[in-house]
C-alpha atoms as a PDB file:
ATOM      1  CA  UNK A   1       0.000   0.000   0.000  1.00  0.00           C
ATOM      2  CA  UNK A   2       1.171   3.429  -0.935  1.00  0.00           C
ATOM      3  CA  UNK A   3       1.517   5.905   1.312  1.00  0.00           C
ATOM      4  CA  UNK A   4       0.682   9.817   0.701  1.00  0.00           C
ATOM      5  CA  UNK A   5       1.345  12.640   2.998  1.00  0.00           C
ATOM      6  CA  UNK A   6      -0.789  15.683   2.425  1.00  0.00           C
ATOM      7  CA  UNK A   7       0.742  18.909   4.569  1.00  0.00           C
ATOM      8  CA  UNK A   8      -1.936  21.288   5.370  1.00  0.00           C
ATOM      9  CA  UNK A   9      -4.611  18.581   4.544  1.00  0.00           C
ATOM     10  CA  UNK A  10      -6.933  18.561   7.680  1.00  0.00           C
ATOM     11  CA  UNK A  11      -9.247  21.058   5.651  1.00  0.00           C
ATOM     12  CA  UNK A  12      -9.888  22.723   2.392  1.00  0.00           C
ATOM     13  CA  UNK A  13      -8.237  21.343  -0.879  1.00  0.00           C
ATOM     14  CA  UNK A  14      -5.707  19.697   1.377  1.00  0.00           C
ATOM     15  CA  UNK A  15      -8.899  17.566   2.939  1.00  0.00           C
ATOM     16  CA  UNK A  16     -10.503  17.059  -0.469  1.00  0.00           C
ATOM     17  CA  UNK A  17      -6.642  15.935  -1.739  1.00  0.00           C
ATOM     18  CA  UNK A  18      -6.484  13.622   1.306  1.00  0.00           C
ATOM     19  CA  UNK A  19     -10.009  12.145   0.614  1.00  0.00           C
ATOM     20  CA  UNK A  20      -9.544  11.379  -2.699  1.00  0.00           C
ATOM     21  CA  UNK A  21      -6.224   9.457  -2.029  1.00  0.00           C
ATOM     22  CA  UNK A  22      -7.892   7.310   0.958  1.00  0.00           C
ATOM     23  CA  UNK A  23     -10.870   6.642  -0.853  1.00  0.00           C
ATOM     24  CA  UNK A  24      -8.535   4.930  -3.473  1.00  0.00           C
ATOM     25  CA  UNK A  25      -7.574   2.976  -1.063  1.00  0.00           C
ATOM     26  CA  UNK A  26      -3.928   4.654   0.386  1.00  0.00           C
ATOM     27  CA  UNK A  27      -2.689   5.299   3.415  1.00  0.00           C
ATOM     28  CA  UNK A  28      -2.982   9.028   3.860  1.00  0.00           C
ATOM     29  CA  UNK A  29      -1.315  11.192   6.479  1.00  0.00           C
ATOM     30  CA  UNK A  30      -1.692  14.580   6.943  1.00  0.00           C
ATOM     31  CA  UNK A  31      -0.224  17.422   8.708  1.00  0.00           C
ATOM     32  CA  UNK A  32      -1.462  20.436  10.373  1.00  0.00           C
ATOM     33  CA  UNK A  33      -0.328  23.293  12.481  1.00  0.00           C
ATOM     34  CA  UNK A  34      -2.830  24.668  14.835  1.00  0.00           C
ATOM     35  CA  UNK A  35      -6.966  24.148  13.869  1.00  0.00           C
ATOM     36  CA  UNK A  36      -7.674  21.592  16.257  1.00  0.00           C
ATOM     37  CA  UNK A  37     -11.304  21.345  15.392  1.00  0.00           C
ATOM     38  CA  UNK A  38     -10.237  20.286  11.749  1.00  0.00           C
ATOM     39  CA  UNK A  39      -7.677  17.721  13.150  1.00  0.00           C
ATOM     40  CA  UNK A  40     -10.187  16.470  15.250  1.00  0.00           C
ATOM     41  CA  UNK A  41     -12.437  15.674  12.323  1.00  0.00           C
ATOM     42  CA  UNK A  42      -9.654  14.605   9.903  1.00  0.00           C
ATOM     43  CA  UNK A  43      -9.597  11.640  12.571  1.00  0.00           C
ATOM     44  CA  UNK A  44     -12.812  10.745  12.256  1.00  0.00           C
ATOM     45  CA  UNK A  45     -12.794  10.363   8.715  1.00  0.00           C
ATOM     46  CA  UNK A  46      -9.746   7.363   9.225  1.00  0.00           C
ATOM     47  CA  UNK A  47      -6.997   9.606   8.150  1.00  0.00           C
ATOM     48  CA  UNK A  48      -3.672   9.488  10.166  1.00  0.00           C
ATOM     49  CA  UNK A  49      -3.521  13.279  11.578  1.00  0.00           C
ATOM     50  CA  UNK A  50       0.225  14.761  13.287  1.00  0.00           C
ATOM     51  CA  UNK A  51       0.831  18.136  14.033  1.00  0.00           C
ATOM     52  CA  UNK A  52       3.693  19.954  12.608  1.00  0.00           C
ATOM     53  CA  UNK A  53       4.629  23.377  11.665  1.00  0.00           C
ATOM     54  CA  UNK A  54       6.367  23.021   8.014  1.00  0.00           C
ATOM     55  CA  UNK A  55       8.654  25.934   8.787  1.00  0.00           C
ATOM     56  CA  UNK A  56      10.386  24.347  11.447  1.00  0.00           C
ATOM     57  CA  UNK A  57      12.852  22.213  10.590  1.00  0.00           C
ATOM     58  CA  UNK A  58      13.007  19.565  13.425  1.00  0.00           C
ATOM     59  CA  UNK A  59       9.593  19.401  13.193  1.00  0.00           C
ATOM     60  CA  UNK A  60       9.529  18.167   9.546  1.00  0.00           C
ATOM     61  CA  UNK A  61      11.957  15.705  10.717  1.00  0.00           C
ATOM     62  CA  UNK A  62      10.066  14.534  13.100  1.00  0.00           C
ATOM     63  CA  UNK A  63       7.398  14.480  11.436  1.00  0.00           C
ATOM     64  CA  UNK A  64       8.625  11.793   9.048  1.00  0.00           C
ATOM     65  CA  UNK A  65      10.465   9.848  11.072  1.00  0.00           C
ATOM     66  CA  UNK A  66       6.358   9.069  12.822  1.00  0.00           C
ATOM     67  CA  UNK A  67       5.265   8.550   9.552  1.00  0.00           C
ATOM     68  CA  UNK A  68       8.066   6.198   7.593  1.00  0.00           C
ATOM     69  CA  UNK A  69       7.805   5.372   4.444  1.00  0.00           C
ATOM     70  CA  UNK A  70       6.366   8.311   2.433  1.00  0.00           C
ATOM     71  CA  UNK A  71       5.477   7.420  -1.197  1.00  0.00           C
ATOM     72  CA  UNK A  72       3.737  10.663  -2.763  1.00  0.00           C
ATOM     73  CA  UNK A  73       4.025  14.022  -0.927  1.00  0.00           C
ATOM     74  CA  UNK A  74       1.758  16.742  -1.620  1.00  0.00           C
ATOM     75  CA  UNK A  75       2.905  20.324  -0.517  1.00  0.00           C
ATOM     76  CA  UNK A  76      -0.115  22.163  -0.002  1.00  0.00           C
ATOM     77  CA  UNK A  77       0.390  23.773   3.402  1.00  0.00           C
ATOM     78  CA  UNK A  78       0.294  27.828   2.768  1.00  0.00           C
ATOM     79  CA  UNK A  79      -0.777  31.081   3.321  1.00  0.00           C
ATOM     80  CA  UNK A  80      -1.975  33.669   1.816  1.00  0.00           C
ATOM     81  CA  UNK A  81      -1.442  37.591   2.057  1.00  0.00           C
ATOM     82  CA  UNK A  82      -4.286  40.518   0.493  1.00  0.00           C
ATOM     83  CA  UNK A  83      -2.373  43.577   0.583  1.00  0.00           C
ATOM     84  CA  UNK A  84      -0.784  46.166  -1.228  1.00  0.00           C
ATOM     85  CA  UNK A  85       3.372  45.909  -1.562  1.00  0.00           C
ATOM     86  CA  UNK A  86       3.771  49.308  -0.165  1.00  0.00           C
ATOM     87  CA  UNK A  87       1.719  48.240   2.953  1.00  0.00           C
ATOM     88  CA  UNK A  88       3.227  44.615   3.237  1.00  0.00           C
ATOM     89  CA  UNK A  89       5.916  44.620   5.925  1.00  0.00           C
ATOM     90  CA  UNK A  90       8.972  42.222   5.784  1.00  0.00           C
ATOM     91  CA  UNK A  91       7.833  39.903   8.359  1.00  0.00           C
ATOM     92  CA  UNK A  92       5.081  39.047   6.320  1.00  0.00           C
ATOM     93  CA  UNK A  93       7.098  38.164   3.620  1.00  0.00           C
ATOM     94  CA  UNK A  94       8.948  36.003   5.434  1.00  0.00           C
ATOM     95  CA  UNK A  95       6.596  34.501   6.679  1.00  0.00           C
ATOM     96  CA  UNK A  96       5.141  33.612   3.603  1.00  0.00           C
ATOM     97  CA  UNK A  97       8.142  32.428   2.515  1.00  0.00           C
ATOM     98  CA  UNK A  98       8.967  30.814   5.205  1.00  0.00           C
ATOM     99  CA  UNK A  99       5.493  28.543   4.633  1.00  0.00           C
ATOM    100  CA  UNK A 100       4.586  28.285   1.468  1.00  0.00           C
ATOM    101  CA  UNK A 101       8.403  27.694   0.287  1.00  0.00           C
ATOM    102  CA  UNK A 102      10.817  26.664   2.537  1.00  0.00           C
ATOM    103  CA  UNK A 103       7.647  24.206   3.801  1.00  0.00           C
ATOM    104  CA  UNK A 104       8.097  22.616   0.682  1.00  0.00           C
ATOM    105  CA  UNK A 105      11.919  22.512   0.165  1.00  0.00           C
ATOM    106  CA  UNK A 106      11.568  20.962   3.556  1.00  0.00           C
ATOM    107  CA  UNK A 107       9.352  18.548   3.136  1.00  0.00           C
ATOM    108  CA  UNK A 108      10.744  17.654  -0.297  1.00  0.00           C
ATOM    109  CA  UNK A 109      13.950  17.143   1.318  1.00  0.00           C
ATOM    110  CA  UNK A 110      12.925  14.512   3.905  1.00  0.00           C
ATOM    111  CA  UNK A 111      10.771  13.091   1.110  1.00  0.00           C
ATOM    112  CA  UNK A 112      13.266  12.665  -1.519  1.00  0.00           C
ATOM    113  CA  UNK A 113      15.648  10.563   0.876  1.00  0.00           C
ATOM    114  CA  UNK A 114      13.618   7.753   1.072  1.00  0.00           C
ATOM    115  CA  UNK A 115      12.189   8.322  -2.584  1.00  0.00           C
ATOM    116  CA  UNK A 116      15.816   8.181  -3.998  1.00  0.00           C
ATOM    117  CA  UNK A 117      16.547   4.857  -2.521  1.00  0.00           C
ATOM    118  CA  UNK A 118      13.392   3.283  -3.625  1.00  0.00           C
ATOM    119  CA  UNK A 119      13.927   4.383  -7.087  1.00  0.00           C
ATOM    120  CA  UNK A 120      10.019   5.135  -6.531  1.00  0.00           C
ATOM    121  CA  UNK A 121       7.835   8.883  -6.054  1.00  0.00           C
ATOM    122  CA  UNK A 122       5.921  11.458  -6.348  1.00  0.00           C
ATOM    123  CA  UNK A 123       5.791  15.247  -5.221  1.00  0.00           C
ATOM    124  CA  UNK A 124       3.216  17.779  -6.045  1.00  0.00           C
ATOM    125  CA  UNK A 125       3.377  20.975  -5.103  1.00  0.00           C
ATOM    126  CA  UNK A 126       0.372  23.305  -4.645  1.00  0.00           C
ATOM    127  CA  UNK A 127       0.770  26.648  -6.750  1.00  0.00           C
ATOM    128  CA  UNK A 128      -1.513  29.070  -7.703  1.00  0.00           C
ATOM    129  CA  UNK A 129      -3.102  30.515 -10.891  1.00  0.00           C
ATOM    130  CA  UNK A 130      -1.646  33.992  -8.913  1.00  0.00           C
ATOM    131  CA  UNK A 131       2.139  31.938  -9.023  1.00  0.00           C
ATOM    132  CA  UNK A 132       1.260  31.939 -12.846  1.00  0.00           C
ATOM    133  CA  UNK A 133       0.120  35.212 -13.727  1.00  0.00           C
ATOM    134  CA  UNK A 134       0.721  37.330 -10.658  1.00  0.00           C
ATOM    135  CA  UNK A 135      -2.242  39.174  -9.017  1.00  0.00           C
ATOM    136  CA  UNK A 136      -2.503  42.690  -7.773  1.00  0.00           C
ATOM    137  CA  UNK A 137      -2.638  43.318  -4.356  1.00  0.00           C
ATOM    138  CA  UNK A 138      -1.172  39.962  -3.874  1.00  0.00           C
ATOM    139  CA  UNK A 139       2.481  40.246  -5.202  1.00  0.00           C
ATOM    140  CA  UNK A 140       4.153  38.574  -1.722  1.00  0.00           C
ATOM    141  CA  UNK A 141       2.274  35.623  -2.286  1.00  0.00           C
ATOM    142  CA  UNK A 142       2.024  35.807  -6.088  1.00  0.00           C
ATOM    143  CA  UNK A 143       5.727  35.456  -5.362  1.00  0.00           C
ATOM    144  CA  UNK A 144       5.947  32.391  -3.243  1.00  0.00           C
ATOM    145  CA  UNK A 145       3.605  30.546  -5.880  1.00  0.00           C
ATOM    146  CA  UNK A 146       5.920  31.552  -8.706  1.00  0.00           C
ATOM    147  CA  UNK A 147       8.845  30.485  -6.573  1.00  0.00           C
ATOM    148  CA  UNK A 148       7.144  26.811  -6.174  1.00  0.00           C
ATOM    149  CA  UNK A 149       6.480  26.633  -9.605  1.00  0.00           C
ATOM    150  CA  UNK A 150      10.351  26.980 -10.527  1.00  0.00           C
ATOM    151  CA  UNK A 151      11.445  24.909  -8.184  1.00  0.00           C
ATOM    152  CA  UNK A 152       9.129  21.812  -9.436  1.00  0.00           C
ATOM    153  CA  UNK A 153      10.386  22.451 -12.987  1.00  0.00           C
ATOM    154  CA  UNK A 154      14.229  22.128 -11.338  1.00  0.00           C
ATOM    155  CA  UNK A 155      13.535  19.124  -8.785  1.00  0.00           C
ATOM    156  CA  UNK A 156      11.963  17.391 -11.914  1.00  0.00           C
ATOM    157  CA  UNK A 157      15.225  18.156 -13.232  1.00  0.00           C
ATOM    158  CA  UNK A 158      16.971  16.866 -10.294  1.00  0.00           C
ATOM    159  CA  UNK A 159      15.037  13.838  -9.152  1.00  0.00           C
ATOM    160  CA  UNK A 160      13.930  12.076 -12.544  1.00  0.00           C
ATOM    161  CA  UNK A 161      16.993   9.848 -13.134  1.00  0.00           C
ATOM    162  CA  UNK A 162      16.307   8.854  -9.656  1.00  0.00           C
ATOM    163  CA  UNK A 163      12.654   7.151 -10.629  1.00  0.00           C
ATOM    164  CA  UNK A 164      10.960  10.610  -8.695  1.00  0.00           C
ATOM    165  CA  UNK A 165       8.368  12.722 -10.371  1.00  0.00           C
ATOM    166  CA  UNK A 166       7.752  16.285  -9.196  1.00  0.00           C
ATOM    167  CA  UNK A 167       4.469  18.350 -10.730  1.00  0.00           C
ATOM    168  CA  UNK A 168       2.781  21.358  -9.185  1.00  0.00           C
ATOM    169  CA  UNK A 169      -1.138  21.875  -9.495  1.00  0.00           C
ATOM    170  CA  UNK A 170      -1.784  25.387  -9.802  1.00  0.00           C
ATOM    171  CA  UNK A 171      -5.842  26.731  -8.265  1.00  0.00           C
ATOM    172  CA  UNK A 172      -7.291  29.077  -9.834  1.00  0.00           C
ATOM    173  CA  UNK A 173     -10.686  30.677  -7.555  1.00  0.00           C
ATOM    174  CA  UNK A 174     -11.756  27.886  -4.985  1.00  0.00           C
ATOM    175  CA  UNK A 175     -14.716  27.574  -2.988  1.00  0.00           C
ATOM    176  CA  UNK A 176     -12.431  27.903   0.142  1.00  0.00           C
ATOM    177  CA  UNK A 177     -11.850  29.567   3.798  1.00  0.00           C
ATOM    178  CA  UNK A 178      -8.631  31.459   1.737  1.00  0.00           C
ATOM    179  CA  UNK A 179     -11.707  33.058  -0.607  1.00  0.00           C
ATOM    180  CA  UNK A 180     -14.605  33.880   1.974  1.00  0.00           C
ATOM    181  CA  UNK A 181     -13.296  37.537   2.567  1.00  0.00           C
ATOM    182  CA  UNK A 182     -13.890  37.932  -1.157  1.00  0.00           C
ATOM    183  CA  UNK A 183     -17.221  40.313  -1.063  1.00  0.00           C
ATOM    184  CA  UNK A 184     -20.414  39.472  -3.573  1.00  0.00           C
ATOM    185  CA  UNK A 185     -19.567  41.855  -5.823  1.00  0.00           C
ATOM    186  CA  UNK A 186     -15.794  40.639  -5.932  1.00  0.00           C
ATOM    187  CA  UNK A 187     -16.680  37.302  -6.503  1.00  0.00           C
ATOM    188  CA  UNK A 188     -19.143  38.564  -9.383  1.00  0.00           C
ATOM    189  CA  UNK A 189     -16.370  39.857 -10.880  1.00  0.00           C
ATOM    190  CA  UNK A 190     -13.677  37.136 -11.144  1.00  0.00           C
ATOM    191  CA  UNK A 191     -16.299  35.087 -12.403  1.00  0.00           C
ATOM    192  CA  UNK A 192     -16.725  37.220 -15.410  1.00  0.00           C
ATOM    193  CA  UNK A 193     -12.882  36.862 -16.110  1.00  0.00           C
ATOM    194  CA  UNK A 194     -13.210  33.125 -16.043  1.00  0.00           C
ATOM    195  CA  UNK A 195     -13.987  31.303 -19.117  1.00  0.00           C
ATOM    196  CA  UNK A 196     -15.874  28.595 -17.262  1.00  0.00           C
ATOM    197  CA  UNK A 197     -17.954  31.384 -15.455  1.00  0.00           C
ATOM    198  CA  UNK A 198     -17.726  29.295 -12.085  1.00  0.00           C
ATOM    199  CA  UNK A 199     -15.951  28.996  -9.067  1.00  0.00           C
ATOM    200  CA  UNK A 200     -14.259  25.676  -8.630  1.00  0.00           C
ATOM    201  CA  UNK A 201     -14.373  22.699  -6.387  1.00  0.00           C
ATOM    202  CA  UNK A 202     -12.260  21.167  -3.780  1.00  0.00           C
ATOM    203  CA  UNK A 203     -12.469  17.796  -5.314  1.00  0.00           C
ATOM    204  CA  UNK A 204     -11.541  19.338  -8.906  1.00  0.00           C
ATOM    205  CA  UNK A 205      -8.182  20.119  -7.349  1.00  0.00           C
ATOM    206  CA  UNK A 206      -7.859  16.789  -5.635  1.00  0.00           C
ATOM    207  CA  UNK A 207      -9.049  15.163  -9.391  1.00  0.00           C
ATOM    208  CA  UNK A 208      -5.489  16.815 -10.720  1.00  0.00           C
ATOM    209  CA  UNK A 209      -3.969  14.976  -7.969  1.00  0.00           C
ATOM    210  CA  UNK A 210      -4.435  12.038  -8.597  1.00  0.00           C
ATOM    211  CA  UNK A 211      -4.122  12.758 -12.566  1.00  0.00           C
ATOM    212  CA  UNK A 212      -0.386  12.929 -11.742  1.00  0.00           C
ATOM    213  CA  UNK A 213      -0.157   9.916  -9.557  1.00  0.00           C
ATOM    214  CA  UNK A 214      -1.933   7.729 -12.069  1.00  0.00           C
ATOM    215  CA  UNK A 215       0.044   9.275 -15.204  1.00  0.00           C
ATOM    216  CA  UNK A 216       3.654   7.762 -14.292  1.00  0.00           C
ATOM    217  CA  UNK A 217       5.380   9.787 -17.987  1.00  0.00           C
ATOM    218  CA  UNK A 218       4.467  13.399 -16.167  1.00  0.00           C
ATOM    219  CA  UNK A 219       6.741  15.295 -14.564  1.00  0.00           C
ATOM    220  CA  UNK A 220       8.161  18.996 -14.540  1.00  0.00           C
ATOM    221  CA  UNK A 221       4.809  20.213 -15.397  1.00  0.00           C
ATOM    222  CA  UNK A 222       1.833  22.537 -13.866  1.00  0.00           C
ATOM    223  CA  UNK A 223      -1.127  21.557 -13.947  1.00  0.00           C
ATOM    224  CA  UNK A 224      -3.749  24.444 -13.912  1.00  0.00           C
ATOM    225  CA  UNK A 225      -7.251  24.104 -12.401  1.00  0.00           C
ATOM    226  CA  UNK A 226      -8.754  27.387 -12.697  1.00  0.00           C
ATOM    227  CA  UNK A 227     -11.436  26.940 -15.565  1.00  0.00           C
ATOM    228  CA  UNK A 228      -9.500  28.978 -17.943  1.00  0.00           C
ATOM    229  CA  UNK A 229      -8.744  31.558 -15.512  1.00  0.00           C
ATOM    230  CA  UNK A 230      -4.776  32.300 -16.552  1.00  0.00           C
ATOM    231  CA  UNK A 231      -5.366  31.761 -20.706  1.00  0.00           C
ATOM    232  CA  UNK A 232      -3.271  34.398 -22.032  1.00  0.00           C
END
């Protein structure tokens, strides 16, 4: 039985990511930091739940040693910043940073030991149509997304001769907790710049997922899920 670690999975896409996996029949861990209500329901739903903050670097450690073998990692723990660049301070950017991308180098890391002498994996990394394209009033954390999008294409790069695949799935505008400040009027309006004139689903990300864990000839790529969103 495979095993797949989802960071950040106790809710959101991470949850629907998680799902999808156990209801294939894996063995799905997933990390979290602090929601303790979500944890608590993540274990009702049979998945194996441990508490780690990505950014700490003992912690990731630890956090795999509990776990073992780790087959397919999905990095989808993040954050997200709404605010101008003038007004963003440099703690926030680091902390961004220190979440959405050193997270996933460190996770990666820890990951790719055991992947490497297999000769057997797969990473995904969670992007962002906004790591794509940019978006205003979000250029910190347009920047961490564009930051895990180059370093999928260069672990691809890296890890391939090793029998290790590394993709990123890039959201576009989710029906999430990261969305609901988004006003009526905003949400109105993004619609009307998206092709598919929808918001999307949890389990449409989660469908990617799994796209590049059954596809074993893809790697290096992004996958976009964003309804046509980011078509230039």
């Amino acid at each position: 039985m495979k095993t797949v670690l989802v960071t950040g999975g106790t809710r959101g896409i991470g949850a629907a990511i998680a799902m999808a996996f156990l209801k294939k029949g894996y063995r799905v861990a997933v990390s979290y930091s602090c929601d303790e209500s979500s944890a608590t329901q993540a274990k009702t739903l049979g998945l194996e739940v441990y508490r780690a903050d990505v950014r700490e670097e003992e912690q990731v450690r630890s956090l795999f040693e509990k776990i073992g073998k780790v087959d397919i990692l999905v990095n989808n723990a993040g954050v997200s910043l709404v605010k101008q660049v003038q007004d963003t301070t440099a703690e926030e950017w680091d902390d961004l940073f220190a979440v959405n991308v050193r997270g996933a180098f460190l996770c990666s890391r820890e990951a790719a030991k055991g992947m490497i002498s297999r000769g057997f994996g797969l990473i995904v990394n969670i992007s962002s149509v906004w790591g794509e394209v940019g978006g205003s009033c979000e250029s910190a954390y347009s920047a961490t997304k564009g930051a895990l999008l180059a370093f999928t294409k260069a672990l691809a790069k890296e890890l391939g001769f090793s029998g290790v695949r590394v993709n990123a799935v890039s959201p576009g505008l989710i029906a999430t907790a990261m969305n609901a400040h988004l006003s009526e009027a905003e949400l109105l309006n993004l619609k009307e710049e998206i092709p598919a004139g929808r918001v999307g689903l949890t389990e449409e990300v989660a469908k990617a997922v799994l796209f590049l864990e059954e596809n074993e000839y893809v790697t290096g790529i992004d996958l976009p899920v964003n309804g046509g969103f980011s078509i230039i």
